[in-house]
C-alpha atoms as a PDB file:
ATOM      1  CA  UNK A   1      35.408 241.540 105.688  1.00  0.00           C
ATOM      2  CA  UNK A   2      32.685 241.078 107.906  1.00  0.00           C
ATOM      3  CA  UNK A   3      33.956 237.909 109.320  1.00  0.00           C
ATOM      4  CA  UNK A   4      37.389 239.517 110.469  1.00  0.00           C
ATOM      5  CA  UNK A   5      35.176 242.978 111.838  1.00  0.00           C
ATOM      6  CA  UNK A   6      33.284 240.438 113.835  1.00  0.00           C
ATOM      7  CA  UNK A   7      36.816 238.625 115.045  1.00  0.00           C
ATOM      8  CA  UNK A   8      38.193 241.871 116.207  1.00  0.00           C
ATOM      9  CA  UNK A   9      35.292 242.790 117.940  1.00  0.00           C
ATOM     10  CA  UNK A  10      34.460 240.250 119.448  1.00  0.00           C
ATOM     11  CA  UNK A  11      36.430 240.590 122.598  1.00  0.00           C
ATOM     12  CA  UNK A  12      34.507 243.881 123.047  1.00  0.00           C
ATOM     13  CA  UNK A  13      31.010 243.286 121.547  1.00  0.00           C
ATOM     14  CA  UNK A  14      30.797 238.916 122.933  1.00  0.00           C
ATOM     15  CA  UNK A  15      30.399 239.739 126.487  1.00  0.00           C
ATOM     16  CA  UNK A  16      27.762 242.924 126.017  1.00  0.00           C
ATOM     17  CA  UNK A  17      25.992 240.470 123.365  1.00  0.00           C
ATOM     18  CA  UNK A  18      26.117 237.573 126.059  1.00  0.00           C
ATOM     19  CA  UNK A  19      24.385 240.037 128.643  1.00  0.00           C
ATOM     20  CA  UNK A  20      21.467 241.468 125.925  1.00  0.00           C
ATOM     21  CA  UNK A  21      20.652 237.908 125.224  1.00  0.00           C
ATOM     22  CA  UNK A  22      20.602 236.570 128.731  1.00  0.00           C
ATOM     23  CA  UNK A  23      18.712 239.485 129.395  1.00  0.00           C
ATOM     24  CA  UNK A  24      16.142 238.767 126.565  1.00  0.00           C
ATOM     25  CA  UNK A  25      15.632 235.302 128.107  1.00  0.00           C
ATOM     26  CA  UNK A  26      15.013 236.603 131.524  1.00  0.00           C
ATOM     27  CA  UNK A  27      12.418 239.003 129.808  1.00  0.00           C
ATOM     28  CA  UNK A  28      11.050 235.704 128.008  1.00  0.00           C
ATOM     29  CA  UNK A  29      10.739 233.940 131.371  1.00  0.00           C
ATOM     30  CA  UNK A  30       9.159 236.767 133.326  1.00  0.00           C
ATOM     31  CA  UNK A  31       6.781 237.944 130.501  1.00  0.00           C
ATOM     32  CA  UNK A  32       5.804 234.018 130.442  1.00  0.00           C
ATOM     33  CA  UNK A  33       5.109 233.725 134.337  1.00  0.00           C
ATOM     34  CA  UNK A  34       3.560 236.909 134.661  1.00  0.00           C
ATOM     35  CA  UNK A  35       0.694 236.555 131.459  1.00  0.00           C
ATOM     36  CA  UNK A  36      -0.019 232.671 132.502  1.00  0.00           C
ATOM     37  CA  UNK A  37      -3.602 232.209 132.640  1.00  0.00           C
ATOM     38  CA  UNK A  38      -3.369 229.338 134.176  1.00  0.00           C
ATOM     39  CA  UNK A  39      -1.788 229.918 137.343  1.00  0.00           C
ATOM     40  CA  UNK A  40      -4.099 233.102 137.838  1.00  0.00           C
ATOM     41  CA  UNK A  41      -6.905 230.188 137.717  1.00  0.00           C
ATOM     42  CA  UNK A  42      -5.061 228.065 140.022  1.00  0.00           C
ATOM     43  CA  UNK A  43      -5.237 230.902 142.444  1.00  0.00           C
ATOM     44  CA  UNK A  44      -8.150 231.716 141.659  1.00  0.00           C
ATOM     45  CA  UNK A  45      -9.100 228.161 143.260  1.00  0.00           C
ATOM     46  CA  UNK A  46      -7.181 228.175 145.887  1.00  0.00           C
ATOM     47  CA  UNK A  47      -8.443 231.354 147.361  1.00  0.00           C
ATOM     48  CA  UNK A  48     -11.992 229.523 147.063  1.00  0.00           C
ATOM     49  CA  UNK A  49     -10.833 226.564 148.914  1.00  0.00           C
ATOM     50  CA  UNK A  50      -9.452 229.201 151.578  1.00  0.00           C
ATOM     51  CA  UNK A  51     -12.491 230.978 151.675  1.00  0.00           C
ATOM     52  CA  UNK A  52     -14.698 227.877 152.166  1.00  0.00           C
ATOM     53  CA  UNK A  53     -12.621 226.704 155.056  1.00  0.00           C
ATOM     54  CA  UNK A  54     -12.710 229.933 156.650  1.00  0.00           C
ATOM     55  CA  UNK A  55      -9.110 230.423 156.260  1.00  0.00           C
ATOM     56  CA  UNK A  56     -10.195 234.298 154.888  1.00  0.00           C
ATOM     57  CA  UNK A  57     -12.835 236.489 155.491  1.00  0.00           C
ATOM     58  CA  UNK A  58     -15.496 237.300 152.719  1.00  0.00           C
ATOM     59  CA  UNK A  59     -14.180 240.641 152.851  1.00  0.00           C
ATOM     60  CA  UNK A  60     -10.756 239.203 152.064  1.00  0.00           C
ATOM     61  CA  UNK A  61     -11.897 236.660 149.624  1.00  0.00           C
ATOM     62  CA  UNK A  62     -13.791 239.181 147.677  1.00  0.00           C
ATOM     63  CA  UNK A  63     -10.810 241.967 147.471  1.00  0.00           C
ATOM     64  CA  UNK A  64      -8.514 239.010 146.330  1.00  0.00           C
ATOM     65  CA  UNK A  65     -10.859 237.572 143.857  1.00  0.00           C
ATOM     66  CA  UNK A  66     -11.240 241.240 142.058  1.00  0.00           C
ATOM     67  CA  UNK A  67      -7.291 241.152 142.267  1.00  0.00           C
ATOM     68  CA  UNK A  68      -7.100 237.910 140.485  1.00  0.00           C
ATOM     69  CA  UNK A  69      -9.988 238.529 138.161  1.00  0.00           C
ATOM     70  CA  UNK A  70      -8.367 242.191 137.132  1.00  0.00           C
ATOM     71  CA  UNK A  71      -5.397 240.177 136.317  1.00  0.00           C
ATOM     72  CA  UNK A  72      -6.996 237.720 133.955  1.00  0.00           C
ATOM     73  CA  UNK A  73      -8.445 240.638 132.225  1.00  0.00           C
ATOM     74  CA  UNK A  74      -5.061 242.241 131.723  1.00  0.00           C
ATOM     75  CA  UNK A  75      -3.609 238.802 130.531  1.00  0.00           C
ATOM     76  CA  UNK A  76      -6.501 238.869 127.868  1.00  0.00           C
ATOM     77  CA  UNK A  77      -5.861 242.029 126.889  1.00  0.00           C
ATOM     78  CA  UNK A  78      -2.070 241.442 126.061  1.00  0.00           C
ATOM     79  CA  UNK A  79      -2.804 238.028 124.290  1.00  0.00           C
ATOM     80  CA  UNK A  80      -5.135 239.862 121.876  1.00  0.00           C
ATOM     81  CA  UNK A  81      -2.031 242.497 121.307  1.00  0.00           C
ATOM     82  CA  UNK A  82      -0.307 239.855 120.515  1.00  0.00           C
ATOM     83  CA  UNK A  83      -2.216 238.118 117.908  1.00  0.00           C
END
């Protein structure tokens, strides 16, 4: 019975289920990009190279690098939620 439910609701129910999982992966992809350490430490980096050139101001460097640093901490945070 559950089969032929499915069948005749699928023309209804396939597209909305086709949006909620796209929409999970976009949530996947985001969440993924947003909580990687790793590019927080690449930027982290690069705003030292900046700084060392004299691309930035201390000033700058040093409002940036709390930025960055406040974002590691939060990417911490929701890894240890997670375990």
């Amino acid at each position: 019975m559950g089969s032929l439910l499915d069948l005749l609701t699928m023309p209804v129910l396939g597209p909305i289920r086709g949006v909620i999982w796209i929409a999970e992966k976009v949530n996947e992809q985001v969440e993924r990009k947003l909580y990687d350490a790793e590019a927080v430490h690449g930027q982290l980096m690069e705003l030292e190279l900046r700084y060392d050139l004299g691309e930035i101001s201390e000033e700058e460097y040093l409002k940036a690098e709390e930025a960055l640093l406040e974002r590691l901490k939060a990417i911490e945070k929701h890894k240890a939620k997670e375990v």
